[in-house]
C-alpha atoms as a PDB file:
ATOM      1  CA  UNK A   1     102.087 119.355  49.429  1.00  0.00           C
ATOM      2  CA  UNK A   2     103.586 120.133  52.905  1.00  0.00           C
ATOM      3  CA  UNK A   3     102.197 118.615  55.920  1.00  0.00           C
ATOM      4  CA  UNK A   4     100.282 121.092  58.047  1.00  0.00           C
ATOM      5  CA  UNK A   5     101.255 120.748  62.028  1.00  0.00           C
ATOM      6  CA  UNK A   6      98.413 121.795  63.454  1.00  0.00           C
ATOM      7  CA  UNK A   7     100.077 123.824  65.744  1.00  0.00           C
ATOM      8  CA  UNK A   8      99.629 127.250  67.101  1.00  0.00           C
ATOM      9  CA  UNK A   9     102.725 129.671  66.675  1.00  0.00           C
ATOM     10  CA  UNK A  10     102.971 129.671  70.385  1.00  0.00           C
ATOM     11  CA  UNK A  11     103.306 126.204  70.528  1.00  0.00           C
ATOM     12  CA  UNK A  12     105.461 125.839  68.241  1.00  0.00           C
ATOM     13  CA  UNK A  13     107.454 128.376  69.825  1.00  0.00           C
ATOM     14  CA  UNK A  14     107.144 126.238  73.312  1.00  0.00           C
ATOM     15  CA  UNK A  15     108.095 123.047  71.603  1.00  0.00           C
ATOM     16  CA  UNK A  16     111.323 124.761  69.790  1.00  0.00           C
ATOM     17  CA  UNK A  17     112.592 126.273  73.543  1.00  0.00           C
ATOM     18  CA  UNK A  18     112.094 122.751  75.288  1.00  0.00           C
ATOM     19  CA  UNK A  19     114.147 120.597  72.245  1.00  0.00           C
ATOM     20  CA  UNK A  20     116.691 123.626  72.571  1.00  0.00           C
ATOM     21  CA  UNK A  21     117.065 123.301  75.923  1.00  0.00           C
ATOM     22  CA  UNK A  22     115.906 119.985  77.210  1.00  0.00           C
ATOM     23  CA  UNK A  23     116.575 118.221  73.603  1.00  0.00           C
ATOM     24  CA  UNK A  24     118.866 116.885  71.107  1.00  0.00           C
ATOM     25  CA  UNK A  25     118.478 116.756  67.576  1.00  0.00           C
ATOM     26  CA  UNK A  26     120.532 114.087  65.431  1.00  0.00           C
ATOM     27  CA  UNK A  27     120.776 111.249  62.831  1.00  0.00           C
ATOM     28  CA  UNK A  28     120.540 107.833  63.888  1.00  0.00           C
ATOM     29  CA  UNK A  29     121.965 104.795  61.201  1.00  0.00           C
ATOM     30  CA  UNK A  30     118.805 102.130  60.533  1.00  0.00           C
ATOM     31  CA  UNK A  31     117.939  99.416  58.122  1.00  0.00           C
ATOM     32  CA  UNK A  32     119.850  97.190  56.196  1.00  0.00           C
ATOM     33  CA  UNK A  33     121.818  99.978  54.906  1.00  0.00           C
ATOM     34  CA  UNK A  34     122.151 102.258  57.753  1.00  0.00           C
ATOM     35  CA  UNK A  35     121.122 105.208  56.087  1.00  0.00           C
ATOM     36  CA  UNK A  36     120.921 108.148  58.123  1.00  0.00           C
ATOM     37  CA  UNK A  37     117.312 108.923  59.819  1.00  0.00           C
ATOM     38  CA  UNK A  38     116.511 112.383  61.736  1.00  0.00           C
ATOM     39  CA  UNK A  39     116.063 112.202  65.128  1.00  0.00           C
ATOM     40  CA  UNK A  40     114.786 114.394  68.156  1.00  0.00           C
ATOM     41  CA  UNK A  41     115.678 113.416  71.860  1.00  0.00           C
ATOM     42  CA  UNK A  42     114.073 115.206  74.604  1.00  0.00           C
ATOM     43  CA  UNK A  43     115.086 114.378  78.319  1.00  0.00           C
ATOM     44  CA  UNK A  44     113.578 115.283  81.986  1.00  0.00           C
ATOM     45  CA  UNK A  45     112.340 114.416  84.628  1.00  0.00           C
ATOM     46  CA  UNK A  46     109.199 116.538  85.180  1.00  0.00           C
ATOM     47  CA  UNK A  47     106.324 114.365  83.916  1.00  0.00           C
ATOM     48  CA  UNK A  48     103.452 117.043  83.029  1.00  0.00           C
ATOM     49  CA  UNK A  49     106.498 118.783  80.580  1.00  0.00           C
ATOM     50  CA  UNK A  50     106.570 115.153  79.012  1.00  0.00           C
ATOM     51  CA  UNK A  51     102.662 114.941  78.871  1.00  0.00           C
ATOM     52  CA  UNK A  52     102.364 118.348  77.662  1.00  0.00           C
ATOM     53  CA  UNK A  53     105.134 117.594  74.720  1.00  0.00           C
ATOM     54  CA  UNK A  54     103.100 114.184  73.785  1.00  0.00           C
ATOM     55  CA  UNK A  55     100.133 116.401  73.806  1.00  0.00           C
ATOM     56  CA  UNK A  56     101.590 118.100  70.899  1.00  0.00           C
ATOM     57  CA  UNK A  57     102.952 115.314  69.239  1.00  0.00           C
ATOM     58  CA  UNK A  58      99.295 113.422  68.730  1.00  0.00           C
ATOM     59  CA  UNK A  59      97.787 116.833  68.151  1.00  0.00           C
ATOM     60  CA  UNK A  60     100.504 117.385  64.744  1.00  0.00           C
ATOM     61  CA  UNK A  61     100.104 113.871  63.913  1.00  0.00           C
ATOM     62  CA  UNK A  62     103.769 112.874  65.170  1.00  0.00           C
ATOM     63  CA  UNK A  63     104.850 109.140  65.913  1.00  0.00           C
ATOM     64  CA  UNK A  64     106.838 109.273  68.847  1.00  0.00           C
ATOM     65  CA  UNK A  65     108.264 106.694  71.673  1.00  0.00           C
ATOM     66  CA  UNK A  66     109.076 107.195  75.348  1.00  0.00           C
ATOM     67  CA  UNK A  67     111.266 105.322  77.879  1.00  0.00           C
ATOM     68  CA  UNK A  68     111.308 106.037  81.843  1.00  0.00           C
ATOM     69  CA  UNK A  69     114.263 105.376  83.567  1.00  0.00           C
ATOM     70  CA  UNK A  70     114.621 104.890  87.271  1.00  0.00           C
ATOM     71  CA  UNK A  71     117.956 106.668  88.548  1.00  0.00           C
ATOM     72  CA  UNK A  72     117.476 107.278  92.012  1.00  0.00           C
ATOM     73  CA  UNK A  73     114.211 109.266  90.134  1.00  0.00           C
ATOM     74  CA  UNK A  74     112.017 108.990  87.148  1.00  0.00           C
ATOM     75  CA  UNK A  75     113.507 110.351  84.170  1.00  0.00           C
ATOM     76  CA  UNK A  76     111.450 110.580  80.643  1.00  0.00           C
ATOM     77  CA  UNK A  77     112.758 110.548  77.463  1.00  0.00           C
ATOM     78  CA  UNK A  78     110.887 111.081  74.451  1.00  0.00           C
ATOM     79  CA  UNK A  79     112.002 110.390  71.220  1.00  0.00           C
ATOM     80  CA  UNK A  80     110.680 110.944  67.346  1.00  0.00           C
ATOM     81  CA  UNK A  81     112.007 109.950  64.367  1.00  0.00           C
ATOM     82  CA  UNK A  82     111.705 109.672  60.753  1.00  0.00           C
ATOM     83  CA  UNK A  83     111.665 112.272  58.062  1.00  0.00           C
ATOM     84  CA  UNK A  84     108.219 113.590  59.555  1.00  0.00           C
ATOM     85  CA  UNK A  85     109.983 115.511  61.921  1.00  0.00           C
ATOM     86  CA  UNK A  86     111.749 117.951  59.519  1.00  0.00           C
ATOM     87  CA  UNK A  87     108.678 119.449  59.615  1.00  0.00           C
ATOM     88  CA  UNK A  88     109.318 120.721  62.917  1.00  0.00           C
ATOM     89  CA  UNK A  89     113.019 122.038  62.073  1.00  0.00           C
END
């Protein structure tokens, strides 16, 4: 059975614009034999876009972790990972 996002189309929409544009999506090599693991990268420095993409994250059930950087400004970057986020591809 496929896992249901609980997201509107219109969010989904948003979410698919901001990894286009703001984002990266890749595999990353992990575990004892570095298999290859999905991964979605999305980078700024506007904190309510950030809050607004963790918003949807908890609200389809999606693990995610964030680091903030402090170049001369705070920049976000949100990650997921794990074959939960093909759902989103």
């Amino acid at each position: 059975m496929e896992k249901q996002l609980n997201l509107t189309e219109r969010e989904l929409a948003y979410l698919a614009g901001i990894i286009d544009g703001e984002g990266t999506i890749t595999f990353k090599k992990e575990g004892k034999g570095k298999k290859l693991v999905p991964m979605i990268q999305i980078s700024n420095s506007k904190k309510k876009l950030i809050e607004y993409i963790i918003f949807l994250y908890e609200k389809s059930g999606i693990k995610y972790g964030i680091t903030i950087r402090h170049n001369p400004r705070e920049q976000y970057l949100i990650y997921c990972k794990n074959f939960q986020i093909l759902h989103l591809l």
